[in-house]
Protein backbone atom coordinates (compact mmCIF):
# COMPACT_ATOMS: atom_id res chain seq x y z
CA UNK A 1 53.38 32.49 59.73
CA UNK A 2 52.94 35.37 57.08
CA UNK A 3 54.47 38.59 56.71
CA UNK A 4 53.14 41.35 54.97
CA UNK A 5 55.38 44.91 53.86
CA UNK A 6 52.05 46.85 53.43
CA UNK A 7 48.05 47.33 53.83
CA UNK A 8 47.18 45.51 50.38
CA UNK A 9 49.76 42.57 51.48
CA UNK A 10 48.00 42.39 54.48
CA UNK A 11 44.39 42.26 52.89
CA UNK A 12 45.77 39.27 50.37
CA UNK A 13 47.18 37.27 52.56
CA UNK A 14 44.00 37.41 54.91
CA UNK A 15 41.31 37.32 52.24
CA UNK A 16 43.31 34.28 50.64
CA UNK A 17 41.09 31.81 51.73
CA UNK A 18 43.89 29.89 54.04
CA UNK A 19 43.13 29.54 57.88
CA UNK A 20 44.03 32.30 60.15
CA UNK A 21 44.35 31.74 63.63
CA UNK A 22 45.51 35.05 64.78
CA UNK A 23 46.47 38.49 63.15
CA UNK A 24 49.16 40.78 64.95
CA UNK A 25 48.43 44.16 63.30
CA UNK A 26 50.37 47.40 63.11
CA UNK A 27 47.69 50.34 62.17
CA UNK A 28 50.58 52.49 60.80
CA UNK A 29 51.19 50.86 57.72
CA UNK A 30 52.23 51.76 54.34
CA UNK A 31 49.52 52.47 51.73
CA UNK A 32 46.59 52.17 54.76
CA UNK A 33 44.64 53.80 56.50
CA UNK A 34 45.14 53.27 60.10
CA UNK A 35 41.67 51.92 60.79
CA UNK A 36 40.53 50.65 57.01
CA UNK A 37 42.35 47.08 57.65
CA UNK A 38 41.06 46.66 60.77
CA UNK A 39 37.79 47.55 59.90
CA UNK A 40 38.14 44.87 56.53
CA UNK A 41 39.64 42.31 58.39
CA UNK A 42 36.62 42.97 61.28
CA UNK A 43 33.84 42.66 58.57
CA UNK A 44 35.09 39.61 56.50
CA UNK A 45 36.37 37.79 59.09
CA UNK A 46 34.96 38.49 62.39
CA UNK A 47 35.96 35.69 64.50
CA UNK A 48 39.98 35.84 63.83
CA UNK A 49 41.46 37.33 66.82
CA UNK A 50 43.30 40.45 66.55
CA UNK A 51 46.90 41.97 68.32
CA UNK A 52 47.58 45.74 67.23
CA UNK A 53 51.38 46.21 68.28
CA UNK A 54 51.36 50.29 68.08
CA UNK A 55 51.35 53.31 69.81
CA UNK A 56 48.82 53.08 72.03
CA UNK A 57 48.10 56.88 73.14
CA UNK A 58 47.14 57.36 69.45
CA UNK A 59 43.97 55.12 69.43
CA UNK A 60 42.80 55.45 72.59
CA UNK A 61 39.97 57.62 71.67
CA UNK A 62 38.97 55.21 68.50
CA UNK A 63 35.38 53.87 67.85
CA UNK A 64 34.15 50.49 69.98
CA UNK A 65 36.13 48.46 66.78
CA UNK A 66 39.00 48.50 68.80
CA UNK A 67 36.96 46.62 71.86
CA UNK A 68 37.66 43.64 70.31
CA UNK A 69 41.13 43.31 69.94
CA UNK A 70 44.20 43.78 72.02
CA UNK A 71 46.87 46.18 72.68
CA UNK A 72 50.19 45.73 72.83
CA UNK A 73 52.07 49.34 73.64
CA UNK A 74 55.26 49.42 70.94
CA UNK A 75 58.37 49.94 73.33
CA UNK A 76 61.69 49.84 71.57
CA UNK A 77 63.07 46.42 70.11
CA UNK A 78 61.71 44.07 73.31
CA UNK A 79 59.23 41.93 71.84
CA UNK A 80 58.34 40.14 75.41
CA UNK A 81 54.85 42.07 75.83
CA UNK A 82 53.62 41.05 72.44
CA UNK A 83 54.79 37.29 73.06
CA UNK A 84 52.94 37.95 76.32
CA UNK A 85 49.60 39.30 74.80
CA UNK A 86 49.92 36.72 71.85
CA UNK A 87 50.19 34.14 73.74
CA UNK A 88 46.99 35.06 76.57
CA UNK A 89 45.34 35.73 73.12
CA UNK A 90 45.65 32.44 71.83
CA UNK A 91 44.36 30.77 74.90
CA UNK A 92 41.55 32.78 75.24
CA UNK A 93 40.47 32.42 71.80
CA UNK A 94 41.30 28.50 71.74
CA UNK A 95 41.55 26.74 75.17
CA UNK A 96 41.37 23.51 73.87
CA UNK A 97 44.85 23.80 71.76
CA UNK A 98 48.46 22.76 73.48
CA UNK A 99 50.00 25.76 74.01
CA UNK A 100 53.25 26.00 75.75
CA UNK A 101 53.51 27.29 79.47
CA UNK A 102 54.21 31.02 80.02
């Protein structure tokens, strides 16, 4: 797992060559625009699958980019709907990996 404080961190650590099997995104980061990382993560690696843990009512009118990820509504400090939508993510995106039961 990787962290990142910021838009450029974000860009480094997915650009740096290493695997990436999934990407949970928050669009309101620092030093970012809210759709530019998306949009470069999108273009240079298309097949990574995306979570965007935000504020949903604020990209709900957004260009068919967002199709292809999913949407996780921010809600206080219970994490239990992104595990969730991580997790239905995963095994979507790679049914033949051991994941462990909901």
């Amino acid at each position: 797992m990787r962290l990142a404080r910021n838009g450029r961190e974000v860009l480094q650590s997915v650009l740096s060559g290493e695997p990436l099997d999934l990407l949970i995104l928050d669009l309101d980061l620092p030093d970012a625009g809210q759709m530019s990382i998306l949009e470069e993560v999108q273009k240079r690696i298309p097949t990574v699958p995306v979570v965007v843990h935000t504020f949903l009512s604020e990209y709900l009118n957004h260009p068919p980019i967002l199709s292809n990820v999913a949407f996780v509504e921010k809600e206080g400090t219970n994490i239990d709907s992104l595990k969730n939508v991580v997790l239905k993510v995963l095994r979507q995106s790679y049914p033949r990996r051991a994941l462990p039961a909901s």
